[in-house]
N, C-alpha and C. Protein backbone atom coordinates (compact mmCIF):
# COMPACT_ATOMS: atom_id res chain seq x y z
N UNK A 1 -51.00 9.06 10.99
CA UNK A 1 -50.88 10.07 12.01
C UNK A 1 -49.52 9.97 12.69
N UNK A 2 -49.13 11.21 13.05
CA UNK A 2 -47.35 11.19 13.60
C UNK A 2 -47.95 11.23 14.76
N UNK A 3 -47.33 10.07 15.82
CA UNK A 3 -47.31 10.15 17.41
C UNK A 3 -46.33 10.90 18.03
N UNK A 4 -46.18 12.36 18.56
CA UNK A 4 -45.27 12.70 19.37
C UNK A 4 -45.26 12.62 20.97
N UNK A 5 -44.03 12.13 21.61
CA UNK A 5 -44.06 12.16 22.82
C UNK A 5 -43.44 13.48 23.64
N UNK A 6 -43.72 13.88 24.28
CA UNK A 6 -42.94 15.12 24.83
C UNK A 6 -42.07 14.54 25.68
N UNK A 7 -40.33 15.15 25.42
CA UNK A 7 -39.63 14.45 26.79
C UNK A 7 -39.15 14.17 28.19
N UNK A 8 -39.23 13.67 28.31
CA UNK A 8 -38.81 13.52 29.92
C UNK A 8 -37.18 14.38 29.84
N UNK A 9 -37.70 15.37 31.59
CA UNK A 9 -36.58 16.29 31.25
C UNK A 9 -35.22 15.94 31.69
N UNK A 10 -34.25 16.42 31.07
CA UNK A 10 -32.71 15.85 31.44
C UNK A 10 -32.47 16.22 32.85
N UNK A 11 -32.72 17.56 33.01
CA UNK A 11 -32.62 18.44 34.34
C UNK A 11 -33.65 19.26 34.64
N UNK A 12 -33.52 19.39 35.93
CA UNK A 12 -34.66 20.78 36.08
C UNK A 12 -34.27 21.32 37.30
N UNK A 13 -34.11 22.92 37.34
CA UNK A 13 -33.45 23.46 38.48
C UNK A 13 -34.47 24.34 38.77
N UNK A 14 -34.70 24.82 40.34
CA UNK A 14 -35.70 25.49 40.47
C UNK A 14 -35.26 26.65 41.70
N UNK A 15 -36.01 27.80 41.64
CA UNK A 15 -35.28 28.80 42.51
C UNK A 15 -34.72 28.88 43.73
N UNK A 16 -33.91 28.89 44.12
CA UNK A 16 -33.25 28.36 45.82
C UNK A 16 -32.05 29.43 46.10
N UNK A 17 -32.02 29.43 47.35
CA UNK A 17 -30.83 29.96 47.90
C UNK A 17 -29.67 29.46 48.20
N UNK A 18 -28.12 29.96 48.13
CA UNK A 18 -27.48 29.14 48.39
C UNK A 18 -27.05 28.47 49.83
N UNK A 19 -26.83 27.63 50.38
CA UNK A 19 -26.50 26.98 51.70
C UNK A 19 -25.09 27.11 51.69
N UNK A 20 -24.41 28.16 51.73
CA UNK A 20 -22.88 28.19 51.63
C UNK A 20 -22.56 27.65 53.23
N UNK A 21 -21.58 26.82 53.03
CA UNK A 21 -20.23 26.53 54.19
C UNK A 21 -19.54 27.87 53.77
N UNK A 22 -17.63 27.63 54.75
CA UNK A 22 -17.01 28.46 54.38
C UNK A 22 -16.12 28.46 53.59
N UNK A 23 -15.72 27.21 52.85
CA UNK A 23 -15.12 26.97 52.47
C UNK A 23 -15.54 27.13 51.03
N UNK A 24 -17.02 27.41 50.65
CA UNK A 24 -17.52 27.81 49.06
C UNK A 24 -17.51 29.39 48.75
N UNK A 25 -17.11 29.65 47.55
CA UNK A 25 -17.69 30.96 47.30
C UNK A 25 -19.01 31.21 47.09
N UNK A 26 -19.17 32.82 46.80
CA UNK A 26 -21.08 32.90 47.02
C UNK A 26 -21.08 32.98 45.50
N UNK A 27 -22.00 32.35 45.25
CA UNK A 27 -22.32 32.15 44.13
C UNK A 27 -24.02 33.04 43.95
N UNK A 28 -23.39 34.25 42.79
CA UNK A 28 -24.60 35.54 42.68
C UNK A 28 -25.67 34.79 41.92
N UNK A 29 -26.72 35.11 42.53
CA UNK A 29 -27.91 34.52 41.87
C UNK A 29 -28.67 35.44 40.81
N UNK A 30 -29.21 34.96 40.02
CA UNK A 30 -29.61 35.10 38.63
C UNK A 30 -31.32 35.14 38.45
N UNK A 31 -32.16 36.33 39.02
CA UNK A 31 -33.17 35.86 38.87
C UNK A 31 -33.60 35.08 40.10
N UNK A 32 -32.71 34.33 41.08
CA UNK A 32 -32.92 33.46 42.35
C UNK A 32 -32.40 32.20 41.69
N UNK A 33 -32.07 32.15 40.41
CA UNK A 33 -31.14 30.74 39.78
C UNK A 33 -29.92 30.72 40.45
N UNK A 34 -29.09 29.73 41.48
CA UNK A 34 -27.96 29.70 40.94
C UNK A 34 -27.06 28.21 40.55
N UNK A 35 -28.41 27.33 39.99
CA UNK A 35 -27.60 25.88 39.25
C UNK A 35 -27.60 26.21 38.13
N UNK A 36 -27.13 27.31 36.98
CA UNK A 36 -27.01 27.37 35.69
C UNK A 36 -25.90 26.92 35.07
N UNK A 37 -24.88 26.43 36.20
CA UNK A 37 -23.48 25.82 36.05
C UNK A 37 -24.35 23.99 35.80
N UNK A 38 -25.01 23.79 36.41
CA UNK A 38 -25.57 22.33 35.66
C UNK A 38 -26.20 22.13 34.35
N UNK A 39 -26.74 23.07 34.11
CA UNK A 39 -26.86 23.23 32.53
C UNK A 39 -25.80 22.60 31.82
N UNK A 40 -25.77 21.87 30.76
CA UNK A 40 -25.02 21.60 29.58
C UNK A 40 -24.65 22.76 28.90
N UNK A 41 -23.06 22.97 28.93
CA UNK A 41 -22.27 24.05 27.97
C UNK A 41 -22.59 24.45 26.46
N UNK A 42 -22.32 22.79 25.88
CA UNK A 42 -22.15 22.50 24.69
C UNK A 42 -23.50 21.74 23.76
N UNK A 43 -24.38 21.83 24.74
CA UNK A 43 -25.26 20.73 24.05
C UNK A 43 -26.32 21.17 23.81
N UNK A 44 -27.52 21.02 22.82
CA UNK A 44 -28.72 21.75 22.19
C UNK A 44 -29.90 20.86 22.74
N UNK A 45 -30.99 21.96 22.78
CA UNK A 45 -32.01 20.64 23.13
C UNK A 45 -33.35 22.16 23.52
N UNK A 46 -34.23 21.76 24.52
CA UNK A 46 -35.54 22.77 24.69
C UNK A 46 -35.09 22.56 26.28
N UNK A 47 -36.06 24.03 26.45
CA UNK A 47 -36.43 24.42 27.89
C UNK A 47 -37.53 24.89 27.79
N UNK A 48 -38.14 24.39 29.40
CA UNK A 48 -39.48 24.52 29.46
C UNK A 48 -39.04 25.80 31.12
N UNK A 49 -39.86 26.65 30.67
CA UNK A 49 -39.88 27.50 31.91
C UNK A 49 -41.33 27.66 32.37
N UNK A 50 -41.29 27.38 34.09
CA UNK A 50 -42.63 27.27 34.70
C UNK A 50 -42.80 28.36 35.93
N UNK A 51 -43.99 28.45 36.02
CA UNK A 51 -43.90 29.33 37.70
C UNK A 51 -44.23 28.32 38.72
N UNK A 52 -44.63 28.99 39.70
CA UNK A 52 -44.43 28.18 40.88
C UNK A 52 -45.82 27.73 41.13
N UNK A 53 -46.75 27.92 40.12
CA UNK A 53 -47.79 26.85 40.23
C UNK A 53 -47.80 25.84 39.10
N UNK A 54 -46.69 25.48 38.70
CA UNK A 54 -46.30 24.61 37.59
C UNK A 54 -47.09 24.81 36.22
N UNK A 55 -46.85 26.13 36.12
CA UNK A 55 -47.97 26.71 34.82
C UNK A 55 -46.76 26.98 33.48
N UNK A 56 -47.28 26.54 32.46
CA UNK A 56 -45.63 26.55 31.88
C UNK A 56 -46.23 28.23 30.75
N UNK A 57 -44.83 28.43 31.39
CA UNK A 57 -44.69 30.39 30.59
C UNK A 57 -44.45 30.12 29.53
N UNK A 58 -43.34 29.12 29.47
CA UNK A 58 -42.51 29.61 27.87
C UNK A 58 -41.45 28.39 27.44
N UNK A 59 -41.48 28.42 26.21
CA UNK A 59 -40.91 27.21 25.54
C UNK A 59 -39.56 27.38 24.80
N UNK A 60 -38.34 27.18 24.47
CA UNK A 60 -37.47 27.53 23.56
C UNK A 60 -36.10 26.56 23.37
N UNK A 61 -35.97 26.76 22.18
CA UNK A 61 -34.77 25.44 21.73
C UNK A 61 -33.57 26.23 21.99
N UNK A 62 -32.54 25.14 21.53
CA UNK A 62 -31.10 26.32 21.58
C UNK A 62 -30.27 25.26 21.31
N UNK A 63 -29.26 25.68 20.35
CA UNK A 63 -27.93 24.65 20.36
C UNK A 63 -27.27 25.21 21.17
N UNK A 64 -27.15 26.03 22.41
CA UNK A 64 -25.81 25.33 23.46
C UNK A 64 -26.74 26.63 24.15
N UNK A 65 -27.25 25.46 24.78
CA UNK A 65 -28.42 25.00 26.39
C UNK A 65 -27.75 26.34 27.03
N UNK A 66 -27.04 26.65 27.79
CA UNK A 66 -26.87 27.28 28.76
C UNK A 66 -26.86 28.89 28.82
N UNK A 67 -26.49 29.25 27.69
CA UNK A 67 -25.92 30.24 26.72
C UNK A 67 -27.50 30.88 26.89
N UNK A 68 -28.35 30.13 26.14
CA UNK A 68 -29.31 30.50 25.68
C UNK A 68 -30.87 31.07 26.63
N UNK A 69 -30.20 29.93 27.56
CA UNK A 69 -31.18 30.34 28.84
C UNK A 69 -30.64 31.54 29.52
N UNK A 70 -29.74 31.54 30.27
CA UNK A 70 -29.11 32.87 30.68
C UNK A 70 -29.79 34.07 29.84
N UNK A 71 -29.25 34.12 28.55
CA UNK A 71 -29.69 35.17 27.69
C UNK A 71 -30.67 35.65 28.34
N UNK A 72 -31.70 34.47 28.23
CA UNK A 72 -33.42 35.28 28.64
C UNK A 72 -33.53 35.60 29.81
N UNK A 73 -33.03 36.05 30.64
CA UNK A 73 -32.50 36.16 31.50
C UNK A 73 -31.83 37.81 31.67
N UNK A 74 -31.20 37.80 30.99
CA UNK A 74 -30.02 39.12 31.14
C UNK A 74 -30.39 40.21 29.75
N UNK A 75 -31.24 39.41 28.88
CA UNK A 75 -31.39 40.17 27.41
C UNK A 75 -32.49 41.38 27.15
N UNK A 76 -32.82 42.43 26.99
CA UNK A 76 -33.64 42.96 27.03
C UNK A 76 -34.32 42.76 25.72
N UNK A 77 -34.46 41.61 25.02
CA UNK A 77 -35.01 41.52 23.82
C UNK A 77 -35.77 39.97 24.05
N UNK A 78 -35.36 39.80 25.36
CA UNK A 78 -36.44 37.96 25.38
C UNK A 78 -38.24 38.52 25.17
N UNK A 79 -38.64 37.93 25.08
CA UNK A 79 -40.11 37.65 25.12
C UNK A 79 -40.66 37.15 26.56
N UNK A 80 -39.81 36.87 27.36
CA UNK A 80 -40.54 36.90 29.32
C UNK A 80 -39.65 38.09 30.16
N UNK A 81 -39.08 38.73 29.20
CA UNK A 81 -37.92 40.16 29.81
C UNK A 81 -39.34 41.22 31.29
N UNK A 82 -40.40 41.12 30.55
CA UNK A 82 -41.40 41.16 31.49
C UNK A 82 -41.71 40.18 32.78
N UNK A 83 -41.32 39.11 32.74
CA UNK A 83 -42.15 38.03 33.21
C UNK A 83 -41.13 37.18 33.66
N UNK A 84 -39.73 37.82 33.83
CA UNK A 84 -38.69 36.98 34.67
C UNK A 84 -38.80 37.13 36.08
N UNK A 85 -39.26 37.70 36.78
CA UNK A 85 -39.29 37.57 38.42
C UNK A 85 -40.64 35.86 38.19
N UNK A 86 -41.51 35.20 37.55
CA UNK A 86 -42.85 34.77 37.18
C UNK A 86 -41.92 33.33 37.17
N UNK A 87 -40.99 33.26 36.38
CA UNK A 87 -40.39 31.52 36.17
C UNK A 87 -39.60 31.54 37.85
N UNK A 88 -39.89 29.80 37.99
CA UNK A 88 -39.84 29.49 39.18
C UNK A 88 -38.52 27.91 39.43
N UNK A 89 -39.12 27.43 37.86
CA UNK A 89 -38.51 26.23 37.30
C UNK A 89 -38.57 26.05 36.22
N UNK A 90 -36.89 25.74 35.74
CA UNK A 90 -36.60 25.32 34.55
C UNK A 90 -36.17 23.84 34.62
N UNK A 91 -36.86 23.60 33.24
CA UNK A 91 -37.01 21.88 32.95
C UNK A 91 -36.02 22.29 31.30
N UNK A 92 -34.84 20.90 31.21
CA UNK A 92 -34.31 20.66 30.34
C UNK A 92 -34.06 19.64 29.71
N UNK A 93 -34.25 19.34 28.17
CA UNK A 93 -33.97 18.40 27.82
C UNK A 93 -33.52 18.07 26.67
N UNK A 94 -32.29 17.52 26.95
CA UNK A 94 -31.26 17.79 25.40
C UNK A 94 -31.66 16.50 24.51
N UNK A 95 -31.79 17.28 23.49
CA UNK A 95 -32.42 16.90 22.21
C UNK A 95 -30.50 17.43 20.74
N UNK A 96 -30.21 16.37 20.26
CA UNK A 96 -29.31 16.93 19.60
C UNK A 96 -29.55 16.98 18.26
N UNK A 97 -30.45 16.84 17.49
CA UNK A 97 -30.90 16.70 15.92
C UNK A 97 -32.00 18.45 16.34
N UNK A 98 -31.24 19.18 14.90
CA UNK A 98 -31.83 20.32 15.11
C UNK A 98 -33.45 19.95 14.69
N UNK A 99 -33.39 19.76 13.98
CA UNK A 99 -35.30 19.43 13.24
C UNK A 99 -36.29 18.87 14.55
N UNK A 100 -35.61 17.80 15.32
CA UNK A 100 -36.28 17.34 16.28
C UNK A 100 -36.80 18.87 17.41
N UNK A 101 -36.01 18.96 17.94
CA UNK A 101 -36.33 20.92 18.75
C UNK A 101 -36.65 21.54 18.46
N UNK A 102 -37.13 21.51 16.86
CA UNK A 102 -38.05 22.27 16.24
C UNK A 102 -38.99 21.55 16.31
N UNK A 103 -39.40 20.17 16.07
CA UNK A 103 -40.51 19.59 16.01
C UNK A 103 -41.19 19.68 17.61
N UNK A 104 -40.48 19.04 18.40
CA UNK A 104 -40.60 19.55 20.05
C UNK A 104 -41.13 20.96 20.48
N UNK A 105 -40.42 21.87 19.84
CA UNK A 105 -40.74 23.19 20.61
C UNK A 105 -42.13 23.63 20.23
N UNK A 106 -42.49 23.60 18.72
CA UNK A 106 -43.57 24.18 18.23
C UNK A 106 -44.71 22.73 18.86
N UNK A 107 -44.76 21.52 18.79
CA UNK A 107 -45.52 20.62 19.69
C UNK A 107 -45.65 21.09 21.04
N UNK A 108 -44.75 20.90 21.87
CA UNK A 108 -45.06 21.55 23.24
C UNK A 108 -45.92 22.95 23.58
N UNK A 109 -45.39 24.24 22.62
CA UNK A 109 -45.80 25.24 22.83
C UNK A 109 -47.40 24.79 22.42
N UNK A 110 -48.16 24.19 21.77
CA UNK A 110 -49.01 24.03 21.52
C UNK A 110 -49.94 23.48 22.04
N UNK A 111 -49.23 22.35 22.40
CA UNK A 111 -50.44 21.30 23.40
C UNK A 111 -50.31 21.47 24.45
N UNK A 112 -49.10 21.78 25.28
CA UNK A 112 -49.41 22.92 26.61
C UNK A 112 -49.71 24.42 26.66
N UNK A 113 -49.87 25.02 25.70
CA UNK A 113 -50.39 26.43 25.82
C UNK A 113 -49.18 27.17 26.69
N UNK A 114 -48.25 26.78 26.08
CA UNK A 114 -47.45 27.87 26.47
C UNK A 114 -47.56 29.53 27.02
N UNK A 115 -47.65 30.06 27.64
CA UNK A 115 -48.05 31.62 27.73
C UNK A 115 -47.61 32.45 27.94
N UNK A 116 -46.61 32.66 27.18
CA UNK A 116 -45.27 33.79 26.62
C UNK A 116 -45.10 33.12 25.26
N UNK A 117 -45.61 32.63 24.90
CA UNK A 117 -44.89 32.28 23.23
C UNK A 117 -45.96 32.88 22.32
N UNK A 118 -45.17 33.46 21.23
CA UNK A 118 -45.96 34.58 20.30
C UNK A 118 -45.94 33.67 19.13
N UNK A 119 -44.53 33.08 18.87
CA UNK A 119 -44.53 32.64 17.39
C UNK A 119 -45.13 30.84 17.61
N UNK A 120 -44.97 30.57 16.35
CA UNK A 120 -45.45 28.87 16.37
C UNK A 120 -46.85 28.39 16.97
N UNK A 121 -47.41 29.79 17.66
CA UNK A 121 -48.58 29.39 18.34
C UNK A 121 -50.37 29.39 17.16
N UNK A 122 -50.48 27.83 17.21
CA UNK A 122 -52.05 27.47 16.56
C UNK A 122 -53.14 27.62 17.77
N UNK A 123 -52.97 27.65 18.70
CA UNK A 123 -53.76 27.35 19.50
C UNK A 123 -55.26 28.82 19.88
N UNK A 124 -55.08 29.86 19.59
CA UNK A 124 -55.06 31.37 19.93
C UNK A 124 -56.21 31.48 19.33
């Protein structure tokens, strides 16, 4: 039997306003995101998106983390394009072997019941 662990997340940013001094610019919020600058540029791995009763919506890999989240976000072709006012907190965690974020994403979506995920899902 294969033991998988699910990982502990690298980051996790959750909806807030900004506390500007005067000396910062305003930084436009995204959805009510605006730490997407802590995201990793360059680096691949999964995100877990939750609402604010820590119910997890939706699952998805990406080789370059930041890029990819935004997208769902701004894309009219995501799968939560409905259900973006609903995520509250994003959990990240870079994973750099593509096979592994595949093995991760379709595990997670599964044994947490993801609920926005259409594909990879046994559980239904």
């Amino acid at each position: 039997m294969i033991k998988i662990e699910i990982p502990t997340p690298d980051l996790t940013i959750t909806e807030r306003q900004q506390q500007r001094t005067e000396d910062q610019p305003e930084i436009k919020p995204i959805y009510g995101f605006i730490d997407f600058h802590l995201i990793p540029r360059d680096k691949g791995g999964i995100f877990l998106f939750y609402n604010i009763n820590d119910e997890l919506l939706f699952v998805g890999k990406a080789r370059k983390l930041r890029q990819r989240i935004k997208k769902h976000f701004e894309d009219n072709v995501s799968p939560i394009k409905s259900h973006r006012d609903e995520v509250y907190k994003i959990e990240v965690c870079i994973v750099d072997d593509p096979m592994d974020r595949e093995i991760y994403e379709t595990y997670i979506i599964n044994k947490l019941h993801a609920k926005y995920n259409v594909d990879k899902v046994f559980f239904r």
